[in-house]
C-alpha atoms as a PDB file:
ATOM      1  CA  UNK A   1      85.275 121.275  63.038  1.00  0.00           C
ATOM      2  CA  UNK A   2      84.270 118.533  65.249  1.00  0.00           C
ATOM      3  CA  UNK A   3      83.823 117.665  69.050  1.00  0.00           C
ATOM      4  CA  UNK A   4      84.940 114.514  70.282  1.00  0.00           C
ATOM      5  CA  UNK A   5      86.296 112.579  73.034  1.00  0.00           C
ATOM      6  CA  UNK A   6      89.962 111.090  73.439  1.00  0.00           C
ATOM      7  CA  UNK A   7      89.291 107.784  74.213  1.00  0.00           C
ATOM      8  CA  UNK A   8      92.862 106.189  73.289  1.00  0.00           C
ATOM      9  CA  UNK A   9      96.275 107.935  73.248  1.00  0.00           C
ATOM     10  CA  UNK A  10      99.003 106.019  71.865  1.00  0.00           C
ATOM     11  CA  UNK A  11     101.759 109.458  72.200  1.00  0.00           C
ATOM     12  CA  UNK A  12     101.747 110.494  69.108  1.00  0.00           C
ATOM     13  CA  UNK A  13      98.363 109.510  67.598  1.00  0.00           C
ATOM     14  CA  UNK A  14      94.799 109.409  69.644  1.00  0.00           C
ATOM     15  CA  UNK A  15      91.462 107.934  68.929  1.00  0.00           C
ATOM     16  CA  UNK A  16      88.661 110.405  68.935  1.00  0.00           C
ATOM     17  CA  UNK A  17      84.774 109.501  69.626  1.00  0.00           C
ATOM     18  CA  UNK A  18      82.076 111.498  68.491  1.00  0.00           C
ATOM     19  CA  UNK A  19      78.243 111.590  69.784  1.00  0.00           C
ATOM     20  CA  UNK A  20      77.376 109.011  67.365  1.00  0.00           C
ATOM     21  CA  UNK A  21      79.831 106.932  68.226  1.00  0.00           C
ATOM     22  CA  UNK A  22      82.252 107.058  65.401  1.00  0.00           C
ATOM     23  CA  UNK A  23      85.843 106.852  65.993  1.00  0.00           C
ATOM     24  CA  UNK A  24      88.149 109.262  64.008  1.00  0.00           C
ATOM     25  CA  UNK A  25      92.551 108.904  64.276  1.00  0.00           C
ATOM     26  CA  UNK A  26      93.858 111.852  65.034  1.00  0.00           C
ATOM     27  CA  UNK A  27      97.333 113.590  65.440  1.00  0.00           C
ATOM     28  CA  UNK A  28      97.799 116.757  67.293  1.00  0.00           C
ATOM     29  CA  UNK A  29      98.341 120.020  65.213  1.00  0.00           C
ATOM     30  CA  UNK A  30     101.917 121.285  65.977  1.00  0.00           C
ATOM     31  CA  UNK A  31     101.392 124.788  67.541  1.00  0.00           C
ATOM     32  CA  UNK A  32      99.306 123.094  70.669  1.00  0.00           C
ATOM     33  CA  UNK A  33     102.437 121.964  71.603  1.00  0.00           C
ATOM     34  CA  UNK A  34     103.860 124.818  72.235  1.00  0.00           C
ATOM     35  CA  UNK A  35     101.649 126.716  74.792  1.00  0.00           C
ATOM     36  CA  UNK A  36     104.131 125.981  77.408  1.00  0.00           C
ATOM     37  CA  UNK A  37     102.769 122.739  78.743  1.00  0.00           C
ATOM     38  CA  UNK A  38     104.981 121.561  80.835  1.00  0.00           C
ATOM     39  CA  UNK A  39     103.811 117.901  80.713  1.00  0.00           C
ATOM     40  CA  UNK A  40     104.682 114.655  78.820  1.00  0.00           C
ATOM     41  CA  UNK A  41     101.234 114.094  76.953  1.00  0.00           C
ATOM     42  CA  UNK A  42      99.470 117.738  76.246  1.00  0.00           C
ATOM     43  CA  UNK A  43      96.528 115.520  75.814  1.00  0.00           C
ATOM     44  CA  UNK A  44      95.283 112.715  77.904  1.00  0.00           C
ATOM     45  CA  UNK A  45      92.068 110.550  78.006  1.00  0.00           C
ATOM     46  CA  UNK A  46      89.153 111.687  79.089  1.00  0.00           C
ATOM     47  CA  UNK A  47      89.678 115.404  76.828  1.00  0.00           C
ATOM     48  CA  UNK A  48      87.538 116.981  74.711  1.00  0.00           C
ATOM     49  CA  UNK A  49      88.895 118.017  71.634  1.00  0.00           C
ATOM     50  CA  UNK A  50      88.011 119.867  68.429  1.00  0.00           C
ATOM     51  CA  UNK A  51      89.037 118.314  65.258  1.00  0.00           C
ATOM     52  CA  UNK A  52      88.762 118.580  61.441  1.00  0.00           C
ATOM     53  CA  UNK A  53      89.695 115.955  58.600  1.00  0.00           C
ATOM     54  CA  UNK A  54      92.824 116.589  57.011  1.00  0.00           C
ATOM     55  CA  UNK A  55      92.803 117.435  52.840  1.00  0.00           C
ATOM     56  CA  UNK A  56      92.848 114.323  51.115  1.00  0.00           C
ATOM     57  CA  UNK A  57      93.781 111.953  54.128  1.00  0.00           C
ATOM     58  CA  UNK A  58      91.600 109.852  56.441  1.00  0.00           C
ATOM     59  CA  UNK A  59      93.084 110.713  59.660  1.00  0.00           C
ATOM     60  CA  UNK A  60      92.415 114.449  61.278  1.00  0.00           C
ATOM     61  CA  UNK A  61      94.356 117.240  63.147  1.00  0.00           C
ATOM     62  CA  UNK A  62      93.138 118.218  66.808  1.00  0.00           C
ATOM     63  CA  UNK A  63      92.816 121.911  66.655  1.00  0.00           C
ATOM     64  CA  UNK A  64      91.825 122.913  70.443  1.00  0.00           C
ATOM     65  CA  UNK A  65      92.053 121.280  73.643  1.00  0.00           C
ATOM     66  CA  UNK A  66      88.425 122.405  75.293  1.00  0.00           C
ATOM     67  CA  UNK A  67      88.663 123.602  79.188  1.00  0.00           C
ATOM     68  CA  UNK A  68      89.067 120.366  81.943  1.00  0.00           C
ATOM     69  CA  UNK A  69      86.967 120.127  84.806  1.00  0.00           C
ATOM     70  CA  UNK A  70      89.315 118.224  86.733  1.00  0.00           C
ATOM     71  CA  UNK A  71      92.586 116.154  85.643  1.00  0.00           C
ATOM     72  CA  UNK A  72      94.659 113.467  87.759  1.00  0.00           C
ATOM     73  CA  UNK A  73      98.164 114.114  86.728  1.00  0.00           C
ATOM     74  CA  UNK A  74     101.556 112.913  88.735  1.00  0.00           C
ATOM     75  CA  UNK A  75     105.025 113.337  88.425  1.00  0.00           C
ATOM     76  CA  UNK A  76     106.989 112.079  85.378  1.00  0.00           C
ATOM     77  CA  UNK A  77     109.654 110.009  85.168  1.00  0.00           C
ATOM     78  CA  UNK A  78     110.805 112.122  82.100  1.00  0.00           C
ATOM     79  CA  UNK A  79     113.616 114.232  83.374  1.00  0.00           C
ATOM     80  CA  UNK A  80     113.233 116.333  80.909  1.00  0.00           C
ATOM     81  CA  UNK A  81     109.387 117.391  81.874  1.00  0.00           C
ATOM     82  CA  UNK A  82     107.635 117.956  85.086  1.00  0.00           C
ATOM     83  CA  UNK A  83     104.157 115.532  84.836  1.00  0.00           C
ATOM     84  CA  UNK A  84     102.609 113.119  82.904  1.00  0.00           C
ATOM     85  CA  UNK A  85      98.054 113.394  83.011  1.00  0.00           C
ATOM     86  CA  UNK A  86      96.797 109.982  83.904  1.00  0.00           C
ATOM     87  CA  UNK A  87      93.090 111.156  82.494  1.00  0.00           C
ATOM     88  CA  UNK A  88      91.113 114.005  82.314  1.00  0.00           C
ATOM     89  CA  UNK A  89      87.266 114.930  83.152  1.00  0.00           C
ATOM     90  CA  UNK A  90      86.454 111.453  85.195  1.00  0.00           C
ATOM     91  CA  UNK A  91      83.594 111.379  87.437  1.00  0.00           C
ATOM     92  CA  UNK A  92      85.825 109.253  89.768  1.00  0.00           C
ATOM     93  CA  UNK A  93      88.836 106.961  90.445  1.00  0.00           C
ATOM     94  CA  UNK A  94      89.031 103.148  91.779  1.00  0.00           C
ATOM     95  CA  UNK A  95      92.247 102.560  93.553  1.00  0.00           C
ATOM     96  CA  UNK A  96      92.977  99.253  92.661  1.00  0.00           C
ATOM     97  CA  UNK A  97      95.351  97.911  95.844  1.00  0.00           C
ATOM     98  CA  UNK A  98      96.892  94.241  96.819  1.00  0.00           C
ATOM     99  CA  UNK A  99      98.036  92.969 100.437  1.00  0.00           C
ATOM    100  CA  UNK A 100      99.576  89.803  98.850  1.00  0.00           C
ATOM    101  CA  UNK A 101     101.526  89.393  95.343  1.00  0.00           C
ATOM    102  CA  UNK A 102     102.408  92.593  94.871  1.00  0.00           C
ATOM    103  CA  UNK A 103     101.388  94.425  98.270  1.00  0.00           C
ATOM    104  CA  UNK A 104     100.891  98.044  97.829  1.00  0.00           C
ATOM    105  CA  UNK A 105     102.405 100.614  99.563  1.00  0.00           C
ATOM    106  CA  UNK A 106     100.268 103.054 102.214  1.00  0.00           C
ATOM    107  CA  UNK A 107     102.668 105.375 100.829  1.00  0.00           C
ATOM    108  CA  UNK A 108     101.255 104.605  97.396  1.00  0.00           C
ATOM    109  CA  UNK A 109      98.017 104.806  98.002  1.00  0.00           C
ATOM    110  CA  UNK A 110      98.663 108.089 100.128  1.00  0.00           C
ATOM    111  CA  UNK A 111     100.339 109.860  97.066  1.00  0.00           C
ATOM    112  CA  UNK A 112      97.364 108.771  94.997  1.00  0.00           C
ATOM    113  CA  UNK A 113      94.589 110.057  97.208  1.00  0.00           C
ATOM    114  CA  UNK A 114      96.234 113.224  97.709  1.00  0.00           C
ATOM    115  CA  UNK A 115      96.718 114.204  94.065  1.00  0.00           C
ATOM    116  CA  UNK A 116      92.814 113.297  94.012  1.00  0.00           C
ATOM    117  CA  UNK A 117      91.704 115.262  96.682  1.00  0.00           C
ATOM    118  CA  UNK A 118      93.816 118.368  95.144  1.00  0.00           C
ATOM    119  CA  UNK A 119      91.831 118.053  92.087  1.00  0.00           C
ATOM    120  CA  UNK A 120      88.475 117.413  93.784  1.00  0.00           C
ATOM    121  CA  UNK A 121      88.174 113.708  92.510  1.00  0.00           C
ATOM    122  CA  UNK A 122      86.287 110.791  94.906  1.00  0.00           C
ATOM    123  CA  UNK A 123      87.831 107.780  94.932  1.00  0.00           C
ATOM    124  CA  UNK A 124      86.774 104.326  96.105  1.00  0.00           C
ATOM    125  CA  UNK A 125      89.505 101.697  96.866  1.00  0.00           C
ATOM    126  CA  UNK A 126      89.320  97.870  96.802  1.00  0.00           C
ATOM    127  CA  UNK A 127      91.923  95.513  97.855  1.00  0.00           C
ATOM    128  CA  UNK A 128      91.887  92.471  95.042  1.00  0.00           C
ATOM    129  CA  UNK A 129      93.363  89.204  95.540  1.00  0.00           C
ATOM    130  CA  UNK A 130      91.159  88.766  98.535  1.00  0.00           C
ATOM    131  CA  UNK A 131      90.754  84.863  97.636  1.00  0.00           C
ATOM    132  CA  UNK A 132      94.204  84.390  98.182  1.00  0.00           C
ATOM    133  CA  UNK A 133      95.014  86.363 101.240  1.00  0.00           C
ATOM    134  CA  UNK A 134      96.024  84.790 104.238  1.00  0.00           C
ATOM    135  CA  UNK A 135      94.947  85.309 107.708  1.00  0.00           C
ATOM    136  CA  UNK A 136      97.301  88.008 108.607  1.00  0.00           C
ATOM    137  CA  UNK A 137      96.654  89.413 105.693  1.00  0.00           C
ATOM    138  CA  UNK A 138      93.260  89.461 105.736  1.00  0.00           C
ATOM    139  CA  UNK A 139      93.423  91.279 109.303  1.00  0.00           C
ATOM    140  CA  UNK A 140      95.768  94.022 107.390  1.00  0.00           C
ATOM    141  CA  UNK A 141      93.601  94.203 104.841  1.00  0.00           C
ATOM    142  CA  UNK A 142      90.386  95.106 107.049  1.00  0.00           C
ATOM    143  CA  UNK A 143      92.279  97.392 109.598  1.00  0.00           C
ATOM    144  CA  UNK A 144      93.398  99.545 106.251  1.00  0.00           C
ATOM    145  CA  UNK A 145      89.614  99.592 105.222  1.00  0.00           C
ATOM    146  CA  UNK A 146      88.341 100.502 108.531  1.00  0.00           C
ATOM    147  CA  UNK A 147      91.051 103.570 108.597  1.00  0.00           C
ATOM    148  CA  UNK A 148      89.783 104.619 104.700  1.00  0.00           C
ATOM    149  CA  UNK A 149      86.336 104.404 105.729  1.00  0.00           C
ATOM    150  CA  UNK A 150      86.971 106.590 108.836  1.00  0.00           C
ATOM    151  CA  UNK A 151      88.736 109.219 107.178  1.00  0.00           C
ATOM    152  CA  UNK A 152      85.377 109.363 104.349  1.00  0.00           C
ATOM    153  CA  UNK A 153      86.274 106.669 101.498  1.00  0.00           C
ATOM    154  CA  UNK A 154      84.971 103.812 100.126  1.00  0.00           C
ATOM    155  CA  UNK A 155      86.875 100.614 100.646  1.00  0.00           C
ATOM    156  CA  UNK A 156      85.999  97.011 100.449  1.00  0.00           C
ATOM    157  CA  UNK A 157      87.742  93.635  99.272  1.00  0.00           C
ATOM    158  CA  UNK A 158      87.159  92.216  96.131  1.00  0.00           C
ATOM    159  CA  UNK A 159      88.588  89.179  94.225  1.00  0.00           C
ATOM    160  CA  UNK A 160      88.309  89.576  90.176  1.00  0.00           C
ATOM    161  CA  UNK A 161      88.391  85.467  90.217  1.00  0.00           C
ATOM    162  CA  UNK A 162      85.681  84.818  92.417  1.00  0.00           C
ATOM    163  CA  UNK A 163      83.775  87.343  91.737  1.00  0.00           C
ATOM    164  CA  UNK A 164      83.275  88.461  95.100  1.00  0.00           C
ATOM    165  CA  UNK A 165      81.988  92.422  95.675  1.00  0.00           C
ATOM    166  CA  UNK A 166      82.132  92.991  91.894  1.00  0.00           C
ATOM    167  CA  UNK A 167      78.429  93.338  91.569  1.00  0.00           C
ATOM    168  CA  UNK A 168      79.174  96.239  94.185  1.00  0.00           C
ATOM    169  CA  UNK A 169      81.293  97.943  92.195  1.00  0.00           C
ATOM    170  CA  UNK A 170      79.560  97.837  89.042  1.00  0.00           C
ATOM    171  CA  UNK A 171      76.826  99.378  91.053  1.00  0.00           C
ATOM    172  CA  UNK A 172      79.352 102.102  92.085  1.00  0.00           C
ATOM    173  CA  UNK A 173      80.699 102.664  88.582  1.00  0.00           C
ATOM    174  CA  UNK A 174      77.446 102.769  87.146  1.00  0.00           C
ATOM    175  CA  UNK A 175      76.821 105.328  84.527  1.00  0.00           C
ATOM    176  CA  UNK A 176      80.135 107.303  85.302  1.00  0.00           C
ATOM    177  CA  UNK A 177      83.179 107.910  83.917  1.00  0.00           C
ATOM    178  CA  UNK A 178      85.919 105.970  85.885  1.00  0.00           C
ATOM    179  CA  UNK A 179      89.420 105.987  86.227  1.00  0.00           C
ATOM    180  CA  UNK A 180      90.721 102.440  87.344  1.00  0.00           C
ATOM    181  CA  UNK A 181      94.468 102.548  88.420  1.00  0.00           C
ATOM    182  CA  UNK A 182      96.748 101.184  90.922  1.00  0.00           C
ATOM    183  CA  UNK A 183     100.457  99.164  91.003  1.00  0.00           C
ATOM    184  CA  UNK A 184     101.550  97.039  87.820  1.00  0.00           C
ATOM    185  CA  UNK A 185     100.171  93.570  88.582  1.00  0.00           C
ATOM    186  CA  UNK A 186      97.461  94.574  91.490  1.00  0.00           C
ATOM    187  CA  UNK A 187      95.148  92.684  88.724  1.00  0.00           C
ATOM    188  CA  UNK A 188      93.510  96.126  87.055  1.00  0.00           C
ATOM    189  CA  UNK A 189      92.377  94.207  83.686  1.00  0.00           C
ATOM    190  CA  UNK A 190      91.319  91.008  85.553  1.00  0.00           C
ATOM    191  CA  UNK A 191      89.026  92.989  87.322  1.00  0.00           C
ATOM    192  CA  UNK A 192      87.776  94.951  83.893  1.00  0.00           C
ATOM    193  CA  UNK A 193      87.254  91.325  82.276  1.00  0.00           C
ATOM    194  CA  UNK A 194      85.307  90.555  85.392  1.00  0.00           C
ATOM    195  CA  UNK A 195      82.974  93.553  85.746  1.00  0.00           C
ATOM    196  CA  UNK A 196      82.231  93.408  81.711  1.00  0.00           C
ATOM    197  CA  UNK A 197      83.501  90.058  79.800  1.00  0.00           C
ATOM    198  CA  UNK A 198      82.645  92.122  77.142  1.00  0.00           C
ATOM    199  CA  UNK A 199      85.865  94.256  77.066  1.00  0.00           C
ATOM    200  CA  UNK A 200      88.514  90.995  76.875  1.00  0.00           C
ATOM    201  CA  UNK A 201      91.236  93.122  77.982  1.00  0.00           C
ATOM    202  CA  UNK A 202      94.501  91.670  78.129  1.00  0.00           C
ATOM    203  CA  UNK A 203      95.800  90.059  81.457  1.00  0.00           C
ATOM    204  CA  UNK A 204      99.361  89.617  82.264  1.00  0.00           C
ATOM    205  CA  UNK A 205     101.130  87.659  84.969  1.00  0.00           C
ATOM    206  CA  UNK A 206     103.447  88.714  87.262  1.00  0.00           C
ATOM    207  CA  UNK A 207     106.813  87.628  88.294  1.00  0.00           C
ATOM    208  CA  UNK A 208     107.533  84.941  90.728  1.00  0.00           C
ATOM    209  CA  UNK A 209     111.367  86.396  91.049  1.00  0.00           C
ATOM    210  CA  UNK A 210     109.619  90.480  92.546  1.00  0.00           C
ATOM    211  CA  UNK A 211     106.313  89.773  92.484  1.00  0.00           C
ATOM    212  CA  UNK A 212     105.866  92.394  90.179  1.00  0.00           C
ATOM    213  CA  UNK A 213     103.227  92.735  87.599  1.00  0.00           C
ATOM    214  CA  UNK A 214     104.303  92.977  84.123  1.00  0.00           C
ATOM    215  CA  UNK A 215     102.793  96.078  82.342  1.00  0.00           C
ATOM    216  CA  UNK A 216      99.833  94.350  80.144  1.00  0.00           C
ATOM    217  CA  UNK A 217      98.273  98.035  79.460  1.00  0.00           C
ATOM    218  CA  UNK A 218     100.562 100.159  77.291  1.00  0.00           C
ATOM    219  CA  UNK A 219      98.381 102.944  76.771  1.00  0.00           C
ATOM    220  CA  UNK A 220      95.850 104.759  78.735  1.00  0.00           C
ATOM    221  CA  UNK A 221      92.264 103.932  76.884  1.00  0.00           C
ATOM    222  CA  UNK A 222      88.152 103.845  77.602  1.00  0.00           C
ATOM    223  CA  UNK A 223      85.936 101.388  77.267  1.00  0.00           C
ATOM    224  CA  UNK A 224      82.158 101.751  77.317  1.00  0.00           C
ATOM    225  CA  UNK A 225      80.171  99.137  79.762  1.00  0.00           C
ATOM    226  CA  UNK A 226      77.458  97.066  79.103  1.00  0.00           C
ATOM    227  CA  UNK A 227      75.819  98.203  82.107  1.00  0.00           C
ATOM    228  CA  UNK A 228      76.053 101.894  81.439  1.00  0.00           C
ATOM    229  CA  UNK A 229      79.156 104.546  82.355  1.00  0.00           C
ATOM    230  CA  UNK A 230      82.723 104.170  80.846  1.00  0.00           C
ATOM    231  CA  UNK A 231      86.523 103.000  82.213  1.00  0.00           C
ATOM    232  CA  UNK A 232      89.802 104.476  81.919  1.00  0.00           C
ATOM    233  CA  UNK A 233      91.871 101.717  82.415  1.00  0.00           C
ATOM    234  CA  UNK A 234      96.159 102.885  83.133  1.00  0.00           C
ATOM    235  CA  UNK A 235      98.883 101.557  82.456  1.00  0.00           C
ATOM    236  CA  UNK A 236     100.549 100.058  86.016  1.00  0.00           C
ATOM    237  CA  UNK A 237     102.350 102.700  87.857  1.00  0.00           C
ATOM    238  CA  UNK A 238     106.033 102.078  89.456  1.00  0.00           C
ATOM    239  CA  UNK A 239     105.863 105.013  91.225  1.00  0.00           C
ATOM    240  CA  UNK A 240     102.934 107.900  91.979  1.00  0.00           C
ATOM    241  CA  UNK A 241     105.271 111.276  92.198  1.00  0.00           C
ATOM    242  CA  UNK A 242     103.420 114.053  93.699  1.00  0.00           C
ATOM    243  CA  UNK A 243     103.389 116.757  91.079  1.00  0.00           C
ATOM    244  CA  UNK A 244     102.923 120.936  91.978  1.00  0.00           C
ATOM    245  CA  UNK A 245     102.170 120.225  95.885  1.00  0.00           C
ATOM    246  CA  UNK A 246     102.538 123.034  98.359  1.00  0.00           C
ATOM    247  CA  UNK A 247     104.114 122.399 101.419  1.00  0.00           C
ATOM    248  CA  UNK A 248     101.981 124.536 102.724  1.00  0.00           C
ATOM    249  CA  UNK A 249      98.828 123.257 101.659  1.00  0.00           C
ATOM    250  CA  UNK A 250      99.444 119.464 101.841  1.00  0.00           C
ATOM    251  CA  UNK A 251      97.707 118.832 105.237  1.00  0.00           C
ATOM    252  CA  UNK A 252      94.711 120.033 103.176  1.00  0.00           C
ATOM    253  CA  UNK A 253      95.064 116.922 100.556  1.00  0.00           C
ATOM    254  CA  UNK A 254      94.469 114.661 104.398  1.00  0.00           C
ATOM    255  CA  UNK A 255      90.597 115.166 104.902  1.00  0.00           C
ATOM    256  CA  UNK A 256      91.371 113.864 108.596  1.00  0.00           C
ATOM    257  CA  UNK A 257      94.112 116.411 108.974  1.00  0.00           C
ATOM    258  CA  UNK A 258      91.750 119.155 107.774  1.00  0.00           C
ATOM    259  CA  UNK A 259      89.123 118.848 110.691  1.00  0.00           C
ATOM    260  CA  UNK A 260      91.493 119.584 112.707  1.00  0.00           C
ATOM    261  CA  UNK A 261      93.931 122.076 111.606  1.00  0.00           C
ATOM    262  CA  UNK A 262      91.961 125.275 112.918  1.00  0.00           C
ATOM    263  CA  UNK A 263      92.701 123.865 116.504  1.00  0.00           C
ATOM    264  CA  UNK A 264      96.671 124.249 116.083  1.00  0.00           C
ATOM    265  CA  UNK A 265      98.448 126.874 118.147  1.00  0.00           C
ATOM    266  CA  UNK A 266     100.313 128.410 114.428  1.00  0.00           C
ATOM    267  CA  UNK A 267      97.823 129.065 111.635  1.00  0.00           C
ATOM    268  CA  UNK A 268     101.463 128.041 109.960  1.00  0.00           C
ATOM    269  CA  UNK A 269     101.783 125.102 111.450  1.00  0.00           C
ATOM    270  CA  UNK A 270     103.439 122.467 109.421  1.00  0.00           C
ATOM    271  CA  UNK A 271     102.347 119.774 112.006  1.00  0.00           C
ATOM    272  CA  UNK A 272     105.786 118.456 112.110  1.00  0.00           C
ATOM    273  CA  UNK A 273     107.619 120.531 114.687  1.00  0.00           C
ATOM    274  CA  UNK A 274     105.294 123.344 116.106  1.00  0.00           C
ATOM    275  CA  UNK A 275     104.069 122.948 119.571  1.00  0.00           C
ATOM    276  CA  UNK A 276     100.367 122.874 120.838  1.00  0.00           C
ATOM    277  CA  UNK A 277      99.696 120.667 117.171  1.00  0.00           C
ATOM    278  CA  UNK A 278      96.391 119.323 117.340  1.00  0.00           C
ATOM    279  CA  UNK A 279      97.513 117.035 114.374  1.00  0.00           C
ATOM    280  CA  UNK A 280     100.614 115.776 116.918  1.00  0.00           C
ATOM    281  CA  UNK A 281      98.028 115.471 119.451  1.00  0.00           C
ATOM    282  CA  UNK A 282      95.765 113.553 117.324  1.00  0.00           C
ATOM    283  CA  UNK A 283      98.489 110.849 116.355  1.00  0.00           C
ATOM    284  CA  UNK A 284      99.419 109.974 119.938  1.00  0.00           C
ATOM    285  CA  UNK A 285      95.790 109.556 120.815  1.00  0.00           C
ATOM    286  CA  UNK A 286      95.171 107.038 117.920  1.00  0.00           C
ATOM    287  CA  UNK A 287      92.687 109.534 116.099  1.00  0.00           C
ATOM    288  CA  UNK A 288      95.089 110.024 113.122  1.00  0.00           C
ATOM    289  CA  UNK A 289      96.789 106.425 111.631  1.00  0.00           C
ATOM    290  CA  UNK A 290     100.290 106.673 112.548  1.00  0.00           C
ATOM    291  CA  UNK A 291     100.923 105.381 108.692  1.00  0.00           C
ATOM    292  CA  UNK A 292      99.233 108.080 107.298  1.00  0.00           C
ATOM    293  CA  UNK A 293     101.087 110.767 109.403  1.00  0.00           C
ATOM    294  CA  UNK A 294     104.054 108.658 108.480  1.00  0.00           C
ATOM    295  CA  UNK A 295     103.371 108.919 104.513  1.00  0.00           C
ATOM    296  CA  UNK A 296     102.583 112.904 105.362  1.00  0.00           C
ATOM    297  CA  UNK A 297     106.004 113.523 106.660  1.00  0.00           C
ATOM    298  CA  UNK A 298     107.723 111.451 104.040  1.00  0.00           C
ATOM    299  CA  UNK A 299     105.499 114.052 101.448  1.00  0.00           C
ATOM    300  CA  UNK A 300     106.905 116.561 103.642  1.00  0.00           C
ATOM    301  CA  UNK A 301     110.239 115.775 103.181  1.00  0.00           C
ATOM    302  CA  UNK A 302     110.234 114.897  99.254  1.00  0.00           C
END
């Protein structure tokens, strides 16, 4: 048997990567299925797998699914299962976000940062588009940074058309495995294309009727860059459903909420209701964003 790397999963086939490079296509053996995962995709990309050709075919079976350091995973739309794994093993995440065309959600980018702090994962986030933001919006756009940068992450604009604070990134990404992902249309491959021309990844358009984007990524897949590391690029997500989050532990997933929990009256306290809340008290005296307390209690209620 083999070690590789998933570096493409397609659902029912992935493509493997060895040290030396070579790329093998490989289908899961049956039985791994059945371990009682309750997810959509028992494998996602960023795994390590062992594999072994199959008799007298070119494609291979994946016998073992070797342990994960850390995963990103949300909530599937699937009914029928309970989460889908974005990637596995990354050394980070780049929230890709928009003000303008489509504008992204606090509560998106809430979900998003709380399923990565549960799993241990840093995260930078840019706002793209910034070449075509408008003066309000470029006054939203900094006010959101200066509250992400307060709270401990990384945020800056960037435009993937001008070019502006990609050099930045690529400095960031550097030599890491990264996870880019964000809303359908927030202009994920424009930005790939601009940090390595290399890659050519397709670009879509989005929809002058919802400003949507149109899904231009099918399938989760990495990409080596020319100046060193690798990117996951995602599919656009609808929707980021939190997936096996604790009531009870959720203030946690808030790094601002943490610093202060040890000062509530209730070592219980939900910081919803309780008296004497020092996260309460923290909201009222501007310490906390009243958006992200907002997007707490809506995480709360769901």
């Amino acid at each position: 048997m083999q070690e590789g790397i998933v570096i493409k999963s397609t659902g029912s086939w992935y493509e493997v990567r060895i040290s030396s490079g070579e790329i093998f296509m490989c289908r899961l053996r049956g039985k791994i299925r059945l371990d009682g995962l309750r997810t959509t995709n028992p494998i996602a990309v960023g795994d390590k797998v062992m594999f072994e050709k199959e008799y007298n075919k070119d494609t291979c079976v994946i016998n073992k699914i070797l342990p994960r350091f850390n995963l990103i995973v949300r909530k599937s739309v699937n009914l029928s299962k309970e989460s889908h794994i974005i990637a596995a093993n990354i050394d980070q995440a780049i929230l890709v976000a928009t003000i303008a065309q489509p504008r992204t959600s606090t509560g998106f980018m809430d979900r998003f940062l709380v399923t990565a702090e549960a799993y241990h994962i840093p995260v930078t986030i840019v706002f793209n588009k910034y070449d075509i933001y408008d003066d309000e919006q470029k006054i939203i756009a900094n006010d959101l940074i200066s509250t992400f940068e307060d709270i401990g992450y990384q945020s800056f604009v960037i435009s993937a058309k001008s070019g502006l604070n990609c050099d930045r990134l690529a400095d960031i990404m550097k030599d890491k495995l990264n996870l880019f992902s964000g809303h359908s249309g927030v202009g994920k491959s424009a930005l790939v294309n601009r940090l390595d021309p290399n890659l050519n990844v397709r670009v879509g358009e989005i929809s002058e009727v919802h400003e949507k984007g149109k899904h231009t990524t099918t399938f989760s897949q990495m990409f080596p860059l020319s100046f060193g590391g690798y990117i996951i690029d995602t599919p656009g997500i609808k929707e980021f459903g939190l997936y096996d989050m604790e009531k009870e532990t959720l203030a946690h997933r808030f790094p601002e909420m943490r610093r202060l929990m040890d000062e509530c009256k209730f070592s219980n306290c939900t910081h919803l209701h309780e008296p004497h809340c020092a996260i309460k008290k923290a909201v009222e005296e501007n310490v906390i964003a009243d958006w992200r307390y907002s997007d707490y209690c809506n995480m709360m209620e769901d």
